[in-house]
C-alpha atoms as a PDB file:
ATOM      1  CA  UNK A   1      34.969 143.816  53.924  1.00  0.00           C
ATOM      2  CA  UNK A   2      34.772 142.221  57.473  1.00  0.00           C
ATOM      3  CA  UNK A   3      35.881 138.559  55.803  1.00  0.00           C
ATOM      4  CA  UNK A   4      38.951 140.250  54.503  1.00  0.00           C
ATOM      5  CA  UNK A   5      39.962 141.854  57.976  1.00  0.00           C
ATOM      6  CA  UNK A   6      39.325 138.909  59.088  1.00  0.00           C
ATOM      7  CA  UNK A   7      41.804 137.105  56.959  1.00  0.00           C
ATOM      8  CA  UNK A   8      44.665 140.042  57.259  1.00  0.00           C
ATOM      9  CA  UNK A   9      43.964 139.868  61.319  1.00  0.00           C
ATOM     10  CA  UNK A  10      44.798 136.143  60.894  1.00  0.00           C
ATOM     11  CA  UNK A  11      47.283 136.197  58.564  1.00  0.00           C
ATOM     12  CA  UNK A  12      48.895 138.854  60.531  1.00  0.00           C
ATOM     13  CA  UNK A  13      48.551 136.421  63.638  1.00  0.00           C
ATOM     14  CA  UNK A  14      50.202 133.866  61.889  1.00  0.00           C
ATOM     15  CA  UNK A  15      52.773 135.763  60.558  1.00  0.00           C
ATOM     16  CA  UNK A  16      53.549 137.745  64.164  1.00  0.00           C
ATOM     17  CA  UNK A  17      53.396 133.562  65.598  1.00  0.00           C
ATOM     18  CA  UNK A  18      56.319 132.460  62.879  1.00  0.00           C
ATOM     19  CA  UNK A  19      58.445 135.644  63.648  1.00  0.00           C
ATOM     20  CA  UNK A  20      57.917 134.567  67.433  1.00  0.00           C
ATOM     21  CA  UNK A  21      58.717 130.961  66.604  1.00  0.00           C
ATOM     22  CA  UNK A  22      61.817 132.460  64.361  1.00  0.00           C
ATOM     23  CA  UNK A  23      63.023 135.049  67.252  1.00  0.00           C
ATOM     24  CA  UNK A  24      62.890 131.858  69.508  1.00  0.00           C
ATOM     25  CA  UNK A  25      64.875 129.430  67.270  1.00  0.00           C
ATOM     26  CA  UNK A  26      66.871 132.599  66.999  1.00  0.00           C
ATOM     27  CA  UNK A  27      67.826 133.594  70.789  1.00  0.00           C
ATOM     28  CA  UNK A  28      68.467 129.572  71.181  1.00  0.00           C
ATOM     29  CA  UNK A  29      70.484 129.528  68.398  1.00  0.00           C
ATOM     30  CA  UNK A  30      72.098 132.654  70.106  1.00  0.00           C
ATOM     31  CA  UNK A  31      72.414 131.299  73.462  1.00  0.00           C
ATOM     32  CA  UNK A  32      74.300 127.907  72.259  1.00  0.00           C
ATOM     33  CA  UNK A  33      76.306 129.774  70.418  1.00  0.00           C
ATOM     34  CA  UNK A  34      77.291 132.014  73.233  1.00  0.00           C
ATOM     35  CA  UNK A  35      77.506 128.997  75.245  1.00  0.00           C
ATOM     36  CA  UNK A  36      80.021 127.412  72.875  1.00  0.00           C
ATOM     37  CA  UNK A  37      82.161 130.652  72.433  1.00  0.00           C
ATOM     38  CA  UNK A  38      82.164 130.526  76.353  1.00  0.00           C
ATOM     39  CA  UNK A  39      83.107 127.112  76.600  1.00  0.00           C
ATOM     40  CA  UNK A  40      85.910 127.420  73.830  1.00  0.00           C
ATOM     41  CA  UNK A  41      87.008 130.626  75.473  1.00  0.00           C
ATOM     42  CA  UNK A  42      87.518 128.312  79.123  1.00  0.00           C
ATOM     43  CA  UNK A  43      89.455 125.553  76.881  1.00  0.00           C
ATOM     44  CA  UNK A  44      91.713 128.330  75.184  1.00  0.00           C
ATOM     45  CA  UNK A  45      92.213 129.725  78.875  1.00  0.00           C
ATOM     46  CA  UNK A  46      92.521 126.467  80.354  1.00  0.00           C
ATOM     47  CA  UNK A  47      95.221 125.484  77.680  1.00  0.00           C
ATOM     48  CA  UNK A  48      97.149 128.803  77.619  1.00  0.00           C
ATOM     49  CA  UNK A  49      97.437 127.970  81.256  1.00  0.00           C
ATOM     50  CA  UNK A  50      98.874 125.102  80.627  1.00  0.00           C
ATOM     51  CA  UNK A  51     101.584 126.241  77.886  1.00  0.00           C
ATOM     52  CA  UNK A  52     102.584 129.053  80.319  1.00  0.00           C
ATOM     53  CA  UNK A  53     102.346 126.586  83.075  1.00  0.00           C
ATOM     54  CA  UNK A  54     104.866 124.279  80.805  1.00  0.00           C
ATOM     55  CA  UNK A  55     106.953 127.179  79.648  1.00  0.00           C
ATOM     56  CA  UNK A  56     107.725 127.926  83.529  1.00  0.00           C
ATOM     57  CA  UNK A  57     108.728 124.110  83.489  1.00  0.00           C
ATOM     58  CA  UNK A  58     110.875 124.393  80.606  1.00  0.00           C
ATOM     59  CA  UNK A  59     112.413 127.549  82.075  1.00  0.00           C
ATOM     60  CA  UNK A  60     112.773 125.854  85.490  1.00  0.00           C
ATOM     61  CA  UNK A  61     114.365 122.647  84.061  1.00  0.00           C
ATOM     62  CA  UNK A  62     117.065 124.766  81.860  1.00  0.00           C
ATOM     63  CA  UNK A  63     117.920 126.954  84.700  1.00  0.00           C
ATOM     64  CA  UNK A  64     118.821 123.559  86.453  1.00  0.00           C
ATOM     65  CA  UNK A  65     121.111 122.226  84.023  1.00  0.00           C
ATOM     66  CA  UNK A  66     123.980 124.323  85.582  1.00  0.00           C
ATOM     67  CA  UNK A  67     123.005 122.138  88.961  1.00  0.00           C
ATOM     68  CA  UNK A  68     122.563 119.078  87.040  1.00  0.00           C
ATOM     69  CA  UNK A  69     126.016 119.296  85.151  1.00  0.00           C
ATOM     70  CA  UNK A  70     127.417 119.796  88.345  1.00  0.00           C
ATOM     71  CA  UNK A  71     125.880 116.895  89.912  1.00  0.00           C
ATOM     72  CA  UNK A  72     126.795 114.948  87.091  1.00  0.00           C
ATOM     73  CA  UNK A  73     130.620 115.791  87.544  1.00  0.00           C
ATOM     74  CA  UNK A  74     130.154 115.875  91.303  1.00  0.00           C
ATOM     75  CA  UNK A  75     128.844 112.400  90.675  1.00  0.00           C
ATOM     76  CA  UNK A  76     131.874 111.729  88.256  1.00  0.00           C
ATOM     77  CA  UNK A  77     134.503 112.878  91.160  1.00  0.00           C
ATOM     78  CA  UNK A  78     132.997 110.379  93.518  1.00  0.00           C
ATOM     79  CA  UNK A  79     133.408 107.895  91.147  1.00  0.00           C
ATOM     80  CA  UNK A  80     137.177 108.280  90.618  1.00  0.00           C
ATOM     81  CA  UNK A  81     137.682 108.819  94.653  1.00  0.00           C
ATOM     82  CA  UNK A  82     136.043 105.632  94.953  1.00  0.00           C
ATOM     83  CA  UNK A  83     138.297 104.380  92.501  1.00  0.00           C
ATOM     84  CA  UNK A  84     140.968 105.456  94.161  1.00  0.00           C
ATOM     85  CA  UNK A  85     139.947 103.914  97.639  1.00  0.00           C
ATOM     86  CA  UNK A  86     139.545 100.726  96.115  1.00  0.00           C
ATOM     87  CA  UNK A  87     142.917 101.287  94.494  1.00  0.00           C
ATOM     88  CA  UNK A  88     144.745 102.112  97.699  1.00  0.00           C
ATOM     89  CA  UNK A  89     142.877  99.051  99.848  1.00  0.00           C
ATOM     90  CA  UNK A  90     143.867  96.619  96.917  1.00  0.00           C
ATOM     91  CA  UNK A  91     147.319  98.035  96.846  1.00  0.00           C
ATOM     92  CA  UNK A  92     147.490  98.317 101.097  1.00  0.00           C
ATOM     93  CA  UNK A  93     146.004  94.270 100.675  1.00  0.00           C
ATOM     94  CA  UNK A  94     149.152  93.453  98.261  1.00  0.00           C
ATOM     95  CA  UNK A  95     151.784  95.324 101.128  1.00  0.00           C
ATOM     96  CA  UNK A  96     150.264  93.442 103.803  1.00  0.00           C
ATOM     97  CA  UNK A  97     150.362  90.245 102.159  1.00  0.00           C
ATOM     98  CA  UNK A  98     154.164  91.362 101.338  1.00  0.00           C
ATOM     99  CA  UNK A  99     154.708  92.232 104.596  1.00  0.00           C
ATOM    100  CA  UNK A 100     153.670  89.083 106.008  1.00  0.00           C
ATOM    101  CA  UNK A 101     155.283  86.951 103.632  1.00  0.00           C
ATOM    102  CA  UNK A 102     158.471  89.121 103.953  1.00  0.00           C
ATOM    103  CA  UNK A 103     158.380  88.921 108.144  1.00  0.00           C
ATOM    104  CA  UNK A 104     157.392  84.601 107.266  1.00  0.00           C
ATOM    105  CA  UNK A 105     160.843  85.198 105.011  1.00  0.00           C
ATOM    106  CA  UNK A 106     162.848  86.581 107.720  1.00  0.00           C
ATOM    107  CA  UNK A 107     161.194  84.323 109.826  1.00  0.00           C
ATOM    108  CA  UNK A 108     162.469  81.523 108.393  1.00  0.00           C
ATOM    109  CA  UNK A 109     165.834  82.920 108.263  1.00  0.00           C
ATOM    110  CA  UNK A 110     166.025  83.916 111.836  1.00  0.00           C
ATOM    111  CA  UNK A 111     164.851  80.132 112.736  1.00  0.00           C
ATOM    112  CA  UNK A 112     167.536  78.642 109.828  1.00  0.00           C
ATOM    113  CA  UNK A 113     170.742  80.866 111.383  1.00  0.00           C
ATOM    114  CA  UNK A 114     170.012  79.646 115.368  1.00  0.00           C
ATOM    115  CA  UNK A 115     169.571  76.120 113.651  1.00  0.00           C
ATOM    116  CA  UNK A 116     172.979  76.491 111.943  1.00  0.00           C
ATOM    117  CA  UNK A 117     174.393  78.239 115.138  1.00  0.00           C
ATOM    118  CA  UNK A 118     173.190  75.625 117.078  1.00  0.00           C
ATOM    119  CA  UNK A 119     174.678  72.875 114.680  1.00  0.00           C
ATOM    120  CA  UNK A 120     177.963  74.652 114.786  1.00  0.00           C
ATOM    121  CA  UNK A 121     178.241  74.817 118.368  1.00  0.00           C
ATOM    122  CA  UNK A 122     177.330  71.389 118.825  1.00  0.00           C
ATOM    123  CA  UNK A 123     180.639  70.547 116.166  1.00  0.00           C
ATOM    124  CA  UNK A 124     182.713  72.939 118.095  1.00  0.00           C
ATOM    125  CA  UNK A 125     182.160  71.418 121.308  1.00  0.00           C
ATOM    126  CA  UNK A 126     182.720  68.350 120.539  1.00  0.00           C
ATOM    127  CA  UNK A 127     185.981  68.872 118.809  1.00  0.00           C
ATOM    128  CA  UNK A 128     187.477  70.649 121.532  1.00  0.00           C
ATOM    129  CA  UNK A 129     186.483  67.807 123.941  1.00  0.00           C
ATOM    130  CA  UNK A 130     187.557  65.276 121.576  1.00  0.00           C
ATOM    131  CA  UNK A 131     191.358  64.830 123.022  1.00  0.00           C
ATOM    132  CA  UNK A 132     189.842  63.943 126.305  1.00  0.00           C
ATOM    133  CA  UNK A 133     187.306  61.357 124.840  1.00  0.00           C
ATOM    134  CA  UNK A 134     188.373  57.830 124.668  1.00  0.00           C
ATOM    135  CA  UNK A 135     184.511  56.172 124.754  1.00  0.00           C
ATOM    136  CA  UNK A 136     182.809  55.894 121.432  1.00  0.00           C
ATOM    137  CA  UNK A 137     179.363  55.528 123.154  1.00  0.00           C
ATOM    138  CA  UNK A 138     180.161  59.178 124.285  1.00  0.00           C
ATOM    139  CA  UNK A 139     180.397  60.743 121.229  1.00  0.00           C
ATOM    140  CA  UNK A 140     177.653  58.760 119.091  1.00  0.00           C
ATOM    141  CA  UNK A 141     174.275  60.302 120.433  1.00  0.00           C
ATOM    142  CA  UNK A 142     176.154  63.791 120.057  1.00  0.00           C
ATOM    143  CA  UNK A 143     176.811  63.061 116.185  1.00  0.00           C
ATOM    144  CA  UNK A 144     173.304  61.557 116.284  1.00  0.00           C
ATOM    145  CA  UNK A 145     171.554  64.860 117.297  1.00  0.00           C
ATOM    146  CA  UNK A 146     173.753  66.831 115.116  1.00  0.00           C
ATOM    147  CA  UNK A 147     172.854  64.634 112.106  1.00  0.00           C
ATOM    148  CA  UNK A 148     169.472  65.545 112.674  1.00  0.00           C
ATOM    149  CA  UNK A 149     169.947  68.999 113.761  1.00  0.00           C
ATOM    150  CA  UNK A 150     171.611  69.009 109.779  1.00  0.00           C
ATOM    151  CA  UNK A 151     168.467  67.731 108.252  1.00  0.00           C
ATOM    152  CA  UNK A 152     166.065  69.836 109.857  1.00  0.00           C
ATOM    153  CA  UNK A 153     168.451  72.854 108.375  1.00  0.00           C
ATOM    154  CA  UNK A 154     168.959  71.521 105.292  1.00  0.00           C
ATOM    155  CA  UNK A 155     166.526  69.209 104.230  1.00  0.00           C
ATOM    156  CA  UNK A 156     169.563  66.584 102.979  1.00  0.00           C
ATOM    157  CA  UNK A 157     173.038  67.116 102.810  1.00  0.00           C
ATOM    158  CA  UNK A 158     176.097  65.004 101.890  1.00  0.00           C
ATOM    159  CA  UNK A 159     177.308  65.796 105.657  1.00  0.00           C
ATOM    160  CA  UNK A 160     174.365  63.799 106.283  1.00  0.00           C
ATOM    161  CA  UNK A 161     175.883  60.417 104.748  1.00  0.00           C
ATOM    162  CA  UNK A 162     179.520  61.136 106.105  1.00  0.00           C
ATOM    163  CA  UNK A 163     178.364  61.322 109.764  1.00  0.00           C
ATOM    164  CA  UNK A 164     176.109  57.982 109.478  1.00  0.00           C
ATOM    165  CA  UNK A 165     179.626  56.003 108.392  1.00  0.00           C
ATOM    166  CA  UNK A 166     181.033  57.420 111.203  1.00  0.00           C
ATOM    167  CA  UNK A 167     178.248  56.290 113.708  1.00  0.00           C
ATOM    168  CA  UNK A 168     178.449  53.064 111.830  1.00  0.00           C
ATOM    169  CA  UNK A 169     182.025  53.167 112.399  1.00  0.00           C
ATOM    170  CA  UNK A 170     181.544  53.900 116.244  1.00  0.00           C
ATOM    171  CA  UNK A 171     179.384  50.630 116.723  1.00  0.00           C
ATOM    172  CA  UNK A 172     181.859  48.333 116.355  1.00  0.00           C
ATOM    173  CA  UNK A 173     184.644  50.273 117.580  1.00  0.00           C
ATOM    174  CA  UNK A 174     185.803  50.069 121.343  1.00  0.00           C
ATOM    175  CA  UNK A 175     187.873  52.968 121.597  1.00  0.00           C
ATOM    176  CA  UNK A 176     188.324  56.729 119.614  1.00  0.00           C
ATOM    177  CA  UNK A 177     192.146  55.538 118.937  1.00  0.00           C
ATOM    178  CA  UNK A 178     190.500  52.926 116.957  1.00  0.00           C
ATOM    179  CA  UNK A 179     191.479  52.853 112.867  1.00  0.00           C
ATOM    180  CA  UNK A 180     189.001  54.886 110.521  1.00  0.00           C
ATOM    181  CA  UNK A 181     189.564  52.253 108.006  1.00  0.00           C
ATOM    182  CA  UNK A 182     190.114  48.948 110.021  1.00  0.00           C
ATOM    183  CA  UNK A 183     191.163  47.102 106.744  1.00  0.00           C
ATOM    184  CA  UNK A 184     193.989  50.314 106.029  1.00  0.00           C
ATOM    185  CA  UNK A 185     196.666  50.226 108.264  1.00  0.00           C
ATOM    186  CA  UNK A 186     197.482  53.608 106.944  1.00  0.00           C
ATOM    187  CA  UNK A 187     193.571  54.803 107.920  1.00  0.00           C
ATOM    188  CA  UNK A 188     193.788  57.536 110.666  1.00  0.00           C
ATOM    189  CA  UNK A 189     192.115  57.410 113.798  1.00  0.00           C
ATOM    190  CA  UNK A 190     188.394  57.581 114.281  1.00  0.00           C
ATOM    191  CA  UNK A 191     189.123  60.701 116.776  1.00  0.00           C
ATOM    192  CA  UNK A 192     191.792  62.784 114.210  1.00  0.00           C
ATOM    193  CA  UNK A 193     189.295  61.367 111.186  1.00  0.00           C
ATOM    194  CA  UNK A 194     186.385  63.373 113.622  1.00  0.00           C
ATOM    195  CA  UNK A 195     188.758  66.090 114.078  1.00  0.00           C
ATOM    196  CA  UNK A 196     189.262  66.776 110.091  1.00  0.00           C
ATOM    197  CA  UNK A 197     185.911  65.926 109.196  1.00  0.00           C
ATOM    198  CA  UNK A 198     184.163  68.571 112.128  1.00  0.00           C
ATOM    199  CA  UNK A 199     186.454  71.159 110.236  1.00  0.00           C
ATOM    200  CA  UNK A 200     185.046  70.469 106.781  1.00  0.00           C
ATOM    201  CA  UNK A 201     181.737  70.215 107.739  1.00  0.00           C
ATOM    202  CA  UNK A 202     181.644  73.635 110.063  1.00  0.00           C
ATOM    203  CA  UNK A 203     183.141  75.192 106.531  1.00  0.00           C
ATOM    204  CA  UNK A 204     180.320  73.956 104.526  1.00  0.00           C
ATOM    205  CA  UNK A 205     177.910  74.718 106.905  1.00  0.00           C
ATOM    206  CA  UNK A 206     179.021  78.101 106.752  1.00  0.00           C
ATOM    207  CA  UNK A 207     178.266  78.305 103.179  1.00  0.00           C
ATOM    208  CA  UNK A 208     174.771  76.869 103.277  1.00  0.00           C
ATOM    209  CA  UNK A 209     172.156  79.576 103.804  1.00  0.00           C
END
């Protein structure tokens, strides 16, 4: 009787020592998975955070789009002003270099007409003194400065040629009553040939721009 107490007693201590070894396994099996619930619970709060956190972000960007269309067309303003600038300065850069070659134009013009004023004064003076000239050496270094007066305004001119025979003529002649034409009696005189020829050449002169 006492040998089978004995063996319930220590079956009943082994028994009570397994449910103690099972509650423990238990309660840490418990615990870990309480742990891990708690843990997942943090990473499902940590990432709804972060979708609300990016659906504020989403909300903020769209409610920009209003300001970012307008910078965009803002943007695309400025772009055509600038265009335009360059436009204008480009277009201001042309004028000015039309100006300037319109004022070297008149320039030029303004310098050509005293030239041919000049020139035609010079002829005018000399035929109204002609009648009182008898000296050739007189009147050569006038016809000389005249002939080059002519090609500084013209750059060449048959006057040119027609002035040089008359200088040529001068050099061997002693007086203005002297023949043109030595070999043609019927030549006229160097001075009414100078008279004629100062006419023709004022009228062409006239003429030449």
């Amino acid at each position: 009787m006492d040998q089978k107490k004995e063996d319930l007693s220590k079956s009943f201590e082994e028994f009570q020592s397994k449910m103690d070894l099972f509650s423990s396994i238990l309660e840490k099996f418990g615990l870990d998975i309480i742990t891990k619930m708690g843990q997942t619970n943090l990473k499902i709060t940590q990432l709804t955070d972060k979708i609300n956190a990016l659906d504020k972000a989403t909300i903020d960007i769209k409610s920009m789009i209003p300001q970012l269309s307008n910078v965009i067309e803002n943007q695309k303003f400025l772009e055509d002003e600038l265009d335009l600038i360059k436009s204008l300065l480009k277009n201001m850069g042309q004028i000015s270099s039309k100006k300037k070659e319109v004022e070297n134009s008149v320039d030029r013009d303004e310098t050509a007409t005293i030239k041919k004023d000049i020139i035609l004064s010079q002829f005018n003076d000399l035929r109204e003194n002609l009648e009182a000239l008898e000296d050739p050496i007189v009147v050569k270094p006038i016809l000389e400065q005249v002939k080059e007066d002519i090609f500084e305004f013209t750059g060449g001119h048959r006057i040119l040629y027609e002035i040089s025979q008359v200088v040529i003529r001068l050099n061997s002649a002693s007086s203005l009553n002297d023949l043109m034409d030595e070999q043609d009696t019927t030549s006229k005189t160097i001075k009414d040939h100078l008279m004629e020829k100062i006419t023709f050449w004022n009228n062409k002169l006239m003429v030449k721009d």
